[in-house]
C-alpha atoms as a PDB file:
ATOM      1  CA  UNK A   1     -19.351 -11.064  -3.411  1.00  0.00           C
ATOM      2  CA  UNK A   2     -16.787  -8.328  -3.477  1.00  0.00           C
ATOM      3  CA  UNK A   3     -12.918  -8.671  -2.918  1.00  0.00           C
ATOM      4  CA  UNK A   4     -10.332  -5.837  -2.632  1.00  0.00           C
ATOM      5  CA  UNK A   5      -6.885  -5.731  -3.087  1.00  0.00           C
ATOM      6  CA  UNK A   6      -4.404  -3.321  -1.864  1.00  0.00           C
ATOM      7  CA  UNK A   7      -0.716  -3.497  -3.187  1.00  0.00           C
ATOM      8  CA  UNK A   8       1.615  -2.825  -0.398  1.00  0.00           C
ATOM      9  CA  UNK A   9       4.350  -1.326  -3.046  1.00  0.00           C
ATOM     10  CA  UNK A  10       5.542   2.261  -4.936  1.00  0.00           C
ATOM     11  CA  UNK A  11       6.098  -0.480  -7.815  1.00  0.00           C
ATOM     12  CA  UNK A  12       2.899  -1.058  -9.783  1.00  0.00           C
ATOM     13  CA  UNK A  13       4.165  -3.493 -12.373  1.00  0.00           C
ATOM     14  CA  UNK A  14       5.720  -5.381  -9.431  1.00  0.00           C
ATOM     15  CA  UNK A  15       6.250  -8.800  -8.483  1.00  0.00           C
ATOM     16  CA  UNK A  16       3.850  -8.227  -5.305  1.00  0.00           C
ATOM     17  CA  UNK A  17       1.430  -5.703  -7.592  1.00  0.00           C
ATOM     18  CA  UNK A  18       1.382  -8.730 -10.205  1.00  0.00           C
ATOM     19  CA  UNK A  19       0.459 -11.229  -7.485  1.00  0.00           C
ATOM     20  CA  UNK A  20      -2.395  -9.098  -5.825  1.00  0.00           C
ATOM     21  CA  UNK A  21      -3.858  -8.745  -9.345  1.00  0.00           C
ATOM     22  CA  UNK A  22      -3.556 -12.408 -10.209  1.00  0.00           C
ATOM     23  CA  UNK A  23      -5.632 -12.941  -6.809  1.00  0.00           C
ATOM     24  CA  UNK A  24      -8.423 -10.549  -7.879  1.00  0.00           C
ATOM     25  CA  UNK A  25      -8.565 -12.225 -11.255  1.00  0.00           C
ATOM     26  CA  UNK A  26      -8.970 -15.782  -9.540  1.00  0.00           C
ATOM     27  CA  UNK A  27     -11.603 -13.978  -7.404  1.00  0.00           C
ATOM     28  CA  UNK A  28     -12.969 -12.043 -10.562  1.00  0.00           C
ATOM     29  CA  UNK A  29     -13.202 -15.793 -12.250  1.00  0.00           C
ATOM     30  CA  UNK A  30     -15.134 -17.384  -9.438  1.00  0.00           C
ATOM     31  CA  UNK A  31     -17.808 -14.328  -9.639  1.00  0.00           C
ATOM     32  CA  UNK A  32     -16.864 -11.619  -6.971  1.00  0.00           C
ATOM     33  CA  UNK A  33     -16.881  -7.752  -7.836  1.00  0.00           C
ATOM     34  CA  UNK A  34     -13.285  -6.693  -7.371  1.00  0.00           C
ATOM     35  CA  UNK A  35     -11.168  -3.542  -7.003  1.00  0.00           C
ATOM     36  CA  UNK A  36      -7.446  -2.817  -6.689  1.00  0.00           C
ATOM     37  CA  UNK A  37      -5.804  -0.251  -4.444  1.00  0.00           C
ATOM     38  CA  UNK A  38      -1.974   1.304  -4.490  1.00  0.00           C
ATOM     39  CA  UNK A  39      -1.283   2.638  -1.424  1.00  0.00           C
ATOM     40  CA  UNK A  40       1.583   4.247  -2.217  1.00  0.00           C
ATOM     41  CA  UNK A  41      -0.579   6.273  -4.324  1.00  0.00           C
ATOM     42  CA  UNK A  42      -3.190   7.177  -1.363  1.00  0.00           C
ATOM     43  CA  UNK A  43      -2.662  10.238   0.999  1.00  0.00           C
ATOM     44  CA  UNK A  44      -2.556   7.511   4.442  1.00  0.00           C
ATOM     45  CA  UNK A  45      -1.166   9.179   7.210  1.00  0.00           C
ATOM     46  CA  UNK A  46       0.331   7.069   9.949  1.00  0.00           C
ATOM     47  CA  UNK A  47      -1.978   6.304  13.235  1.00  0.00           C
ATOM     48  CA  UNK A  48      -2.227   9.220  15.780  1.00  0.00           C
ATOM     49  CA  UNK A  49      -3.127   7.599  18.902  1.00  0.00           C
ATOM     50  CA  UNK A  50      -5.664   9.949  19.676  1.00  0.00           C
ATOM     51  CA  UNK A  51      -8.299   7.142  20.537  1.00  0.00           C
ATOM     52  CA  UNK A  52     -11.038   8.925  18.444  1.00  0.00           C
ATOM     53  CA  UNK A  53     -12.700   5.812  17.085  1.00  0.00           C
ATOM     54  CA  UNK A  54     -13.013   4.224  19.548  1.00  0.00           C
ATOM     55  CA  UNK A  55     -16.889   3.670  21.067  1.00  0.00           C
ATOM     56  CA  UNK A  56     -19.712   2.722  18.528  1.00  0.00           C
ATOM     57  CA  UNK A  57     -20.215   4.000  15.169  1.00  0.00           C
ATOM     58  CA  UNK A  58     -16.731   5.921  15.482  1.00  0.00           C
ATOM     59  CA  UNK A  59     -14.322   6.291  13.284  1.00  0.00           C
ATOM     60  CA  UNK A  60     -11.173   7.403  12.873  1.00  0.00           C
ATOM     61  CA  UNK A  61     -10.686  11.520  12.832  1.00  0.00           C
ATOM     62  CA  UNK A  62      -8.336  11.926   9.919  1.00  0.00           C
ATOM     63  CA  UNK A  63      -9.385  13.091   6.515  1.00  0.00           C
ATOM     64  CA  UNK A  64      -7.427  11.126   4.533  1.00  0.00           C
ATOM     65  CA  UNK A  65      -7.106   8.272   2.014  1.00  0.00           C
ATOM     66  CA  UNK A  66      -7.940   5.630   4.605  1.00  0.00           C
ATOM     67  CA  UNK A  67     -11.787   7.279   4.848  1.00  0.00           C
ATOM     68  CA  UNK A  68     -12.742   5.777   1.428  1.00  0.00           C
ATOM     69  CA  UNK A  69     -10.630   2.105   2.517  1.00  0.00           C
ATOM     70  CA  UNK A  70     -12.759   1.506   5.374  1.00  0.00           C
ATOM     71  CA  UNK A  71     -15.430   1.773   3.580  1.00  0.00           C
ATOM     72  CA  UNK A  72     -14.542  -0.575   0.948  1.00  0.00           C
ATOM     73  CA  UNK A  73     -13.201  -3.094   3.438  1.00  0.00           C
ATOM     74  CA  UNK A  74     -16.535  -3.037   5.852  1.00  0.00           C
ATOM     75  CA  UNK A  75     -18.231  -3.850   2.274  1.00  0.00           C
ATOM     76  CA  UNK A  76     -15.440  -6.536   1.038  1.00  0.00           C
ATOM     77  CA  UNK A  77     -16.147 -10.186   1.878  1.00  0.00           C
ATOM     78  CA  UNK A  78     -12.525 -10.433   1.324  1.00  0.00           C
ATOM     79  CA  UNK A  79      -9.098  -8.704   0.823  1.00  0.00           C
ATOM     80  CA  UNK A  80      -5.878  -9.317  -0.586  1.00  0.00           C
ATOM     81  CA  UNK A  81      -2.683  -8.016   0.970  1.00  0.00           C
ATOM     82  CA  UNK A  82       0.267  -7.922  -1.085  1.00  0.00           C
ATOM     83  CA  UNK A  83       4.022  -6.034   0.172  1.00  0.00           C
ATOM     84  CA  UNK A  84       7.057  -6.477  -0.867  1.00  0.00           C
ATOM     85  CA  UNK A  85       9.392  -7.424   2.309  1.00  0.00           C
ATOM     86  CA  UNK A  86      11.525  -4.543   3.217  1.00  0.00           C
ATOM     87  CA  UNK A  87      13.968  -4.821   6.194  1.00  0.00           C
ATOM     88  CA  UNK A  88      12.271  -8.102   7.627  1.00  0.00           C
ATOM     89  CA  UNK A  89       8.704  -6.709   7.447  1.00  0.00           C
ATOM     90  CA  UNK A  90       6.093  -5.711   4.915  1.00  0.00           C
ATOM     91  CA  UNK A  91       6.859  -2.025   3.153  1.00  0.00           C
ATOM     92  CA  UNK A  92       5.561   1.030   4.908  1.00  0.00           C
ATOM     93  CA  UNK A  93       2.978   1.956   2.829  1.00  0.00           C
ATOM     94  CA  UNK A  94       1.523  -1.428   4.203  1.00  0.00           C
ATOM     95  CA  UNK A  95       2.847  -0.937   8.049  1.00  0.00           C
ATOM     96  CA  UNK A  96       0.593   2.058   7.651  1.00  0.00           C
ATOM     97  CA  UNK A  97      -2.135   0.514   6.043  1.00  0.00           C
ATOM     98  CA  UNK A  98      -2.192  -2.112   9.028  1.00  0.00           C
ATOM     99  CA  UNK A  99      -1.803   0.406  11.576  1.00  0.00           C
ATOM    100  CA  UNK A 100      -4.738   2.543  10.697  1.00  0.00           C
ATOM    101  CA  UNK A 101      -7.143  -0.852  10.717  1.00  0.00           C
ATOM    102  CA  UNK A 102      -6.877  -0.113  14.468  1.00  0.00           C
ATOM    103  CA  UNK A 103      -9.782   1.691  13.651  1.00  0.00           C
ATOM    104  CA  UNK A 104     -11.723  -0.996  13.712  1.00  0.00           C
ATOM    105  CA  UNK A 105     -11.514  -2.279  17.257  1.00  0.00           C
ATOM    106  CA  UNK A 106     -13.848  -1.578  19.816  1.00  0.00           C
ATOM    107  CA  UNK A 107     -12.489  -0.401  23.259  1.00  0.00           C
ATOM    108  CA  UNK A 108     -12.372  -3.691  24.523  1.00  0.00           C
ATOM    109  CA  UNK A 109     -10.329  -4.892  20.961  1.00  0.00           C
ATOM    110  CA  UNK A 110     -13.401  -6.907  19.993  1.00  0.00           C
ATOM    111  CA  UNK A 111     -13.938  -6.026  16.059  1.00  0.00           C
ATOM    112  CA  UNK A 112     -16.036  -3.450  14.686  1.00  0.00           C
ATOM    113  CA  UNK A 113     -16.526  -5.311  11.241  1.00  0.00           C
ATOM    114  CA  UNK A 114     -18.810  -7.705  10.724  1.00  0.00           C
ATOM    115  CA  UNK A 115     -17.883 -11.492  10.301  1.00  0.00           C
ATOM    116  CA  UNK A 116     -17.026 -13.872   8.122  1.00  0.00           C
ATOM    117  CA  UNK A 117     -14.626 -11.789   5.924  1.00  0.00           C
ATOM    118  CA  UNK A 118     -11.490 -13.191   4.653  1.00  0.00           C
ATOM    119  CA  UNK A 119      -8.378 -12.605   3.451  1.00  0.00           C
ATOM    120  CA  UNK A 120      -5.290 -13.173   2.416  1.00  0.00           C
ATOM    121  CA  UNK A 121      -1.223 -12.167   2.442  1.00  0.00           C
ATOM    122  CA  UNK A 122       0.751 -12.070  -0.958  1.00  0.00           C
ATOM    123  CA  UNK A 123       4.223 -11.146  -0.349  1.00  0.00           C
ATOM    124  CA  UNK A 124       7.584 -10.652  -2.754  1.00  0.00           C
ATOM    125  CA  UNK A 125      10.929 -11.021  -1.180  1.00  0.00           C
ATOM    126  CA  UNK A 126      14.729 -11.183  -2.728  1.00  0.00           C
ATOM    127  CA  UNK A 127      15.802 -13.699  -0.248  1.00  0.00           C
ATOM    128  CA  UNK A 128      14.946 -17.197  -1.466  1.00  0.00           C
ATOM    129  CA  UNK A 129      14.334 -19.119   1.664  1.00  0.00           C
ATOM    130  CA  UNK A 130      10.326 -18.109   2.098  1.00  0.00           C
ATOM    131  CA  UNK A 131      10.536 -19.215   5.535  1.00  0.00           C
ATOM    132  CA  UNK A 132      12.984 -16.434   6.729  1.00  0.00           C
ATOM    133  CA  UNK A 133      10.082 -13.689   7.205  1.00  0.00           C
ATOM    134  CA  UNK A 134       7.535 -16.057   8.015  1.00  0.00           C
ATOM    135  CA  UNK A 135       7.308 -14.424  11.861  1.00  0.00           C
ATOM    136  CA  UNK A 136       6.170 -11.356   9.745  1.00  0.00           C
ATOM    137  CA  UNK A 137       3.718 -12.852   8.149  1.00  0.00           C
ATOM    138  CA  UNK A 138       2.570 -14.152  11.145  1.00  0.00           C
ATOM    139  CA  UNK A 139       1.720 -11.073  13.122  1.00  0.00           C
ATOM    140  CA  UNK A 140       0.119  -9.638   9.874  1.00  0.00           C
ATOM    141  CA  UNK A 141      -2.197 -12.634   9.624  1.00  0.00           C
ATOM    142  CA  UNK A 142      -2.694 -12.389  13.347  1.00  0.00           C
ATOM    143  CA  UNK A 143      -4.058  -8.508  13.011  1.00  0.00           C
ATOM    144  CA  UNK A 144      -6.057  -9.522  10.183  1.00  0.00           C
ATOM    145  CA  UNK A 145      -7.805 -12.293  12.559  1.00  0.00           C
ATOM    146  CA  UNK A 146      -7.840 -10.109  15.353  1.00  0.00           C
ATOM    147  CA  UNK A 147     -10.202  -8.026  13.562  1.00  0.00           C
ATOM    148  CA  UNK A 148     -12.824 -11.441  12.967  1.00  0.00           C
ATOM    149  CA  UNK A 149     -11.017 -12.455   9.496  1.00  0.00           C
ATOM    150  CA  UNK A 150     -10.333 -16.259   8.124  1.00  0.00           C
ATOM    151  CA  UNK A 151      -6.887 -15.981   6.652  1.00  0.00           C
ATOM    152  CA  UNK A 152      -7.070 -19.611   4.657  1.00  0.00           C
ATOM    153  CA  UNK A 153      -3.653 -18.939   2.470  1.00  0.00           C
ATOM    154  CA  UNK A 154      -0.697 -17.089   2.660  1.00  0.00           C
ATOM    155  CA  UNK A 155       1.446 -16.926  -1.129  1.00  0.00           C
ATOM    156  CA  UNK A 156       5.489 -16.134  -0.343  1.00  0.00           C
ATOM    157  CA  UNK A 157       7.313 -15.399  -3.586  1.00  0.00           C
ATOM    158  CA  UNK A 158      10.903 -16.147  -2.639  1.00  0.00           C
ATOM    159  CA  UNK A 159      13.671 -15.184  -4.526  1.00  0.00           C
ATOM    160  CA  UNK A 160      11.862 -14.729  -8.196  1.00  0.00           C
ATOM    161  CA  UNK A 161      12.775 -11.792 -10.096  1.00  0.00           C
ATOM    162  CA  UNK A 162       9.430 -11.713 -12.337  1.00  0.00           C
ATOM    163  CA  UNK A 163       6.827 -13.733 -10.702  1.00  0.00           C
ATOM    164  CA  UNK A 164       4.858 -13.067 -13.936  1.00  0.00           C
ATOM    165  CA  UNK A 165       7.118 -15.634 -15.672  1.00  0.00           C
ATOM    166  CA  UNK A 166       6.776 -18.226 -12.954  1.00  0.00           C
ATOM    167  CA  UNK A 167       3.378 -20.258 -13.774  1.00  0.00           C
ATOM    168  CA  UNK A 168       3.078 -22.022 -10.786  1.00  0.00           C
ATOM    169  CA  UNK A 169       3.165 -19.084  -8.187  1.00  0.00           C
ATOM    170  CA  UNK A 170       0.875 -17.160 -10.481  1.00  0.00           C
ATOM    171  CA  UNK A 171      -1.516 -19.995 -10.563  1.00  0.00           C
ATOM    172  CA  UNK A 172      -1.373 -20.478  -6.642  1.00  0.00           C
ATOM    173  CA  UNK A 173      -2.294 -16.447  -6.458  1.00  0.00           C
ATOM    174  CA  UNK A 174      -5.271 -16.962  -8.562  1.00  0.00           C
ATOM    175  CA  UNK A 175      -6.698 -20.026  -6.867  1.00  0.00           C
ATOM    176  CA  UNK A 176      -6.185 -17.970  -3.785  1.00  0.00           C
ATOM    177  CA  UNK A 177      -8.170 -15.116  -4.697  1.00  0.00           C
ATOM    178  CA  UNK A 178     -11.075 -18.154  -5.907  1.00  0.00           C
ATOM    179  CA  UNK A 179     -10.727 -19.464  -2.621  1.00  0.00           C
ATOM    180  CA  UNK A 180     -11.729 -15.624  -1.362  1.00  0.00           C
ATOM    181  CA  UNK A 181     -15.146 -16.190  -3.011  1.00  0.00           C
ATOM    182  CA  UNK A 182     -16.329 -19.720  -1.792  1.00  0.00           C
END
C-alpha cells in the first residue's frame, strides 16, 4: 500500500500541513508506504486547455512539477488533500493542483486511473462554523470521485489556531489516513 499527501499551503508547519502529516502517520501505522508533497514548493503551472492528454496513454504536455505527481498518484492507493480555505475555496496552490488532474480523464470524462483508489480532504479554516465551506468541499470530493476515487472522510478544522494542540482533531486525521489503508 502506498498513500500520498499533498499540502495545499505556502505554510509547512501549518494547521492544514500538520493535519496531512497526521493522516500519513495513521496510514504509515496501519502499514502503507507514504510520501508528503508541498505544492507551494513545486513548479505547477495552471491548466492550458490545450486538450493534449486527452486519447490513450496521453498525458499532459507541460514539463513541470505535476509530471512527477501523476506518477505518484497513478501508483498511490490513496491520497490526502489538505488546503487551508482561502476566500471560500481551497488555496491556489491546491485549485491548481485540482485543475491539472484533468489530465486524467479520457475524452469522454471516464478516468484514466485505475480503480479503487481513495482519498481524502483535510482542510484548516479561521471561521468556526465547519459547515460554512462545506459546498467547497463538496465539489473537491466530487472531482476526486469523478476520477473513480472513494472519498470515505472529510476532516474540517474550524476555527483552531494550532490543530497540533487539539487531540481530538489530530486523532480523527490519523484514523483517517488508517482508514486509507484498509
Amino acid at each position: 500500500m502506498r498513500v500520498i499527501g499533498f499540502v495545499g499551503s505556502p505554510r509547512k508547519d501549518g494547521n492544514s500541513a500538520a493535519l496531512v502529516r497526521q493522516a500519513l502517520a495513521g496510514a504509515s501505522a496501519a502499514g502503507a508506504e507514504t510520501t508528503i508533497f508541498y505544492l507551494n514548493d513545486m513548479n505547477i503551472r495552471g491548466c492550458q486547455a490545450c486538450m493534449s492528454c486527452k486519447g490513450e496513454g496521453r498525458r499532459c504536455r507541460q514539463a513541470d512539477g505535476m509530471q512527477e505527481l501523476y506518477d505518484e498518484i497513478t501508483a498511490a492507493d490513496g491520497i490526502v488533500i489538505g488546503s487551508p480555505v482561502y476566500m471560500g475555496y481551497v488555496s491556489g496552490q491546491t485549485k491548481i493542483f485540482l485543475d491539472r488532474l484533468y489530465a486524467f480523464y479520457n475524452p469522454d470524462l471516464s478516468s484514466k486511473l485505475p480503480k479503487g483508489k481513495k482519498a481524502a480532504l483535510v482542510v484548516s479554516q479561521g471561521y468556526s462554523d465547519g459547515n460554512a465551506y462545506s459546498r467547497a468541499f463538496e465539489a473537491v470530493e466530487h472531482t476526486l470521485k469523478t476520477l473513480g476515487m472513494e472519498v470515505p472522510d472529510r476532516l474540517v478544522a474550524a476555527g483552531i489556531p494550532d490543530v497540533t494542540k487539539h487531540e481530538e482533531l489530530m486523532k480523527k486525521a490519523y484514523e483517517i489516513g488508517k482508514k486509507l489503508v484498509k
